[in-house]
C-alpha atoms as a PDB file:
ATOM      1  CA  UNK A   1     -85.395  27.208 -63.973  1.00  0.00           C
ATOM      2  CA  UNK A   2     -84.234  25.381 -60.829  1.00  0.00           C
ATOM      3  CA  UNK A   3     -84.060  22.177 -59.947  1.00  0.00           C
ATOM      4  CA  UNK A   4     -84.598  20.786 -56.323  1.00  0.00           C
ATOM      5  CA  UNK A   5     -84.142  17.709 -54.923  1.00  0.00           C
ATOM      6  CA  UNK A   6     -84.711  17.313 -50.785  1.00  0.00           C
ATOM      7  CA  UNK A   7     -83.640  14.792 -49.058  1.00  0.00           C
ATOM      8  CA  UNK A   8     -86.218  13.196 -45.982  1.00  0.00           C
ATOM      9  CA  UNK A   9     -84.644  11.044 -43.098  1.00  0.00           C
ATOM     10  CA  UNK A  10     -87.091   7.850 -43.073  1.00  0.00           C
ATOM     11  CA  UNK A  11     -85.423   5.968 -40.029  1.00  0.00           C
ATOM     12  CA  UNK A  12     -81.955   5.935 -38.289  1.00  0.00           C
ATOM     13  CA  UNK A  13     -79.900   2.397 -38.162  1.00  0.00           C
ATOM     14  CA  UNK A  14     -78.642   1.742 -35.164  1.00  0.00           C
ATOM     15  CA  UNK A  15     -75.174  -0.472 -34.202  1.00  0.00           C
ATOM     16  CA  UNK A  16     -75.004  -1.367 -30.671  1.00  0.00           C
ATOM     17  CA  UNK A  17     -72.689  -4.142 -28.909  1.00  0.00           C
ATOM     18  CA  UNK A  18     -73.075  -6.014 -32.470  1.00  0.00           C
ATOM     19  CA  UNK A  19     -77.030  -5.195 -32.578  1.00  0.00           C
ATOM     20  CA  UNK A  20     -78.184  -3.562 -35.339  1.00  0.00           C
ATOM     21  CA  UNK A  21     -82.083  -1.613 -34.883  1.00  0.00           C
ATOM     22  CA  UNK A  22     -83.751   0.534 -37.305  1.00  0.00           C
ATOM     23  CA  UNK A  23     -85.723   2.610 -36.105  1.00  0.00           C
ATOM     24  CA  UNK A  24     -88.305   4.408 -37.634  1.00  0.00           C
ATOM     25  CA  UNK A  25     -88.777   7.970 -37.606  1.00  0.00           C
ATOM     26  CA  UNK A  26     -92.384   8.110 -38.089  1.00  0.00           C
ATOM     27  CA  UNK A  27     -93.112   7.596 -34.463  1.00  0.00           C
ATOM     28  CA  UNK A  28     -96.022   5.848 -35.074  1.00  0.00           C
ATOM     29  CA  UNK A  29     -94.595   1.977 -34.077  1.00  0.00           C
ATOM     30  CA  UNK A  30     -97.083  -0.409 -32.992  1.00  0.00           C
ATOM     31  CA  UNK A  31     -96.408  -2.139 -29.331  1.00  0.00           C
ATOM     32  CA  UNK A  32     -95.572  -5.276 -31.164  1.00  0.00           C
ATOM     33  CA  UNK A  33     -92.644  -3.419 -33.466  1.00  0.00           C
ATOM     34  CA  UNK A  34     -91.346  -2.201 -29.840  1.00  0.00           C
ATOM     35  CA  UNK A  35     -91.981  -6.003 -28.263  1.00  0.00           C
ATOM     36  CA  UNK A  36     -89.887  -7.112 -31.613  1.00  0.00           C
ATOM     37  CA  UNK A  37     -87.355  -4.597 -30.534  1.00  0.00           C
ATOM     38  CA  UNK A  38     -86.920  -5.681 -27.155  1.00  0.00           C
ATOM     39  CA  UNK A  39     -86.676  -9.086 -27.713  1.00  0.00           C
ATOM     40  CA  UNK A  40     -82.799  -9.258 -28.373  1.00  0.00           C
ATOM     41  CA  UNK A  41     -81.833  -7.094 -24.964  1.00  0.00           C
ATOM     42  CA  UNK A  42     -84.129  -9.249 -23.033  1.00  0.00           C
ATOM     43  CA  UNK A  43     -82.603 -12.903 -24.543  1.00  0.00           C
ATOM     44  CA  UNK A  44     -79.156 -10.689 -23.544  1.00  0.00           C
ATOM     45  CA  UNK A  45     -79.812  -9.774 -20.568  1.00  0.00           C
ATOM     46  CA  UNK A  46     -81.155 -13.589 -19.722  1.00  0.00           C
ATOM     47  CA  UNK A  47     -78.106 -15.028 -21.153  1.00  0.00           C
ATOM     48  CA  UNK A  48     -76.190 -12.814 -18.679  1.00  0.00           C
ATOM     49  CA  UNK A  49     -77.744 -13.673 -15.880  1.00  0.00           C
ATOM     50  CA  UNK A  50     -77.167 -17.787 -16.336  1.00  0.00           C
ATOM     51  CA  UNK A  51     -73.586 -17.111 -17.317  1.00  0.00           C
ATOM     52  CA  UNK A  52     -73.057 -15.229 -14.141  1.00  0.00           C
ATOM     53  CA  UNK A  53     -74.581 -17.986 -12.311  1.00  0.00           C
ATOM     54  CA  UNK A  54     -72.832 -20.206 -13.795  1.00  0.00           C
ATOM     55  CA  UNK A  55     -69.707 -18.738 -13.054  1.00  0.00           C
ATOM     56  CA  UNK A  56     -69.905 -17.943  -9.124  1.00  0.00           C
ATOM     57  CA  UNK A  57     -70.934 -21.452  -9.043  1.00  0.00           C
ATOM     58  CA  UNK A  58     -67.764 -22.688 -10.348  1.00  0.00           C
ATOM     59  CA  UNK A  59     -65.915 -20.126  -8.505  1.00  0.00           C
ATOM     60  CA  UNK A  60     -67.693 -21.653  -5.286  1.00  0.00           C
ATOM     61  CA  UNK A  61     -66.861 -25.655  -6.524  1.00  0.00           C
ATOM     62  CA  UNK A  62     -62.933 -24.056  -6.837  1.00  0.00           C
ATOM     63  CA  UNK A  63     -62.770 -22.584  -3.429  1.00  0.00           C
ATOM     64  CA  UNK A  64     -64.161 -25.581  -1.673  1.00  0.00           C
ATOM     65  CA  UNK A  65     -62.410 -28.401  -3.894  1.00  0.00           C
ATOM     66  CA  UNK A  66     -58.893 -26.039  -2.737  1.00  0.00           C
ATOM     67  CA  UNK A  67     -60.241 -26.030   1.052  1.00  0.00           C
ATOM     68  CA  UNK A  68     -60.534 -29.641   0.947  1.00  0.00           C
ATOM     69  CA  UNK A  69     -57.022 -30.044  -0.662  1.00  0.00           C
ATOM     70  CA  UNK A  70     -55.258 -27.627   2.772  1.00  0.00           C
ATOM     71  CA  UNK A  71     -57.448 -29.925   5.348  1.00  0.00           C
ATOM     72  CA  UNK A  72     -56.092 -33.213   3.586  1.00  0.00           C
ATOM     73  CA  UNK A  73     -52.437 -31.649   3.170  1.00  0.00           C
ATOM     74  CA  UNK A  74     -52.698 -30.514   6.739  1.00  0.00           C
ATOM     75  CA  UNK A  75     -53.131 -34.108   7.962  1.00  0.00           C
ATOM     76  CA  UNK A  76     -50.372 -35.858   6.091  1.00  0.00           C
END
């Protein structure tokens, strides 16, 4: 007499860039599990793209605040 014991994977955990996903193996998600999913890449990818913005428009302020400063120090 034997015993058995198996052992079935239900879902894999994923850790991304400080995300954390479980995903199901059942294959079977609904649209809104995968619209749930997305949500956090999307609000990433957003935040990205103001910060970026937001940068280069500092970076433009900079270079013509130090343009200004040569034309005044050029008249003096």
């Amino acid at each position: 007499m034997g015993g058995g014991a198996s052992v079935d994977a239900m879902a894999f955990l994923v850790i991304n860039n400080g995300n954390v996903r479980l995903i199901p193996m059942e294959g079977g998600s609904s649209p809104v599990d995968k619209l749930i999913d997305l949500v956090p890449e999307v609000v990433d990818k957003v935040n990205g793209f103001f910060a970026e913005r937001r940068e280069r428009k500092a970076q433009k302020k900079a270079e013509e605040n130090e343009c200004a400063d040569e034309i005044i120090n050029q008249g003096e």
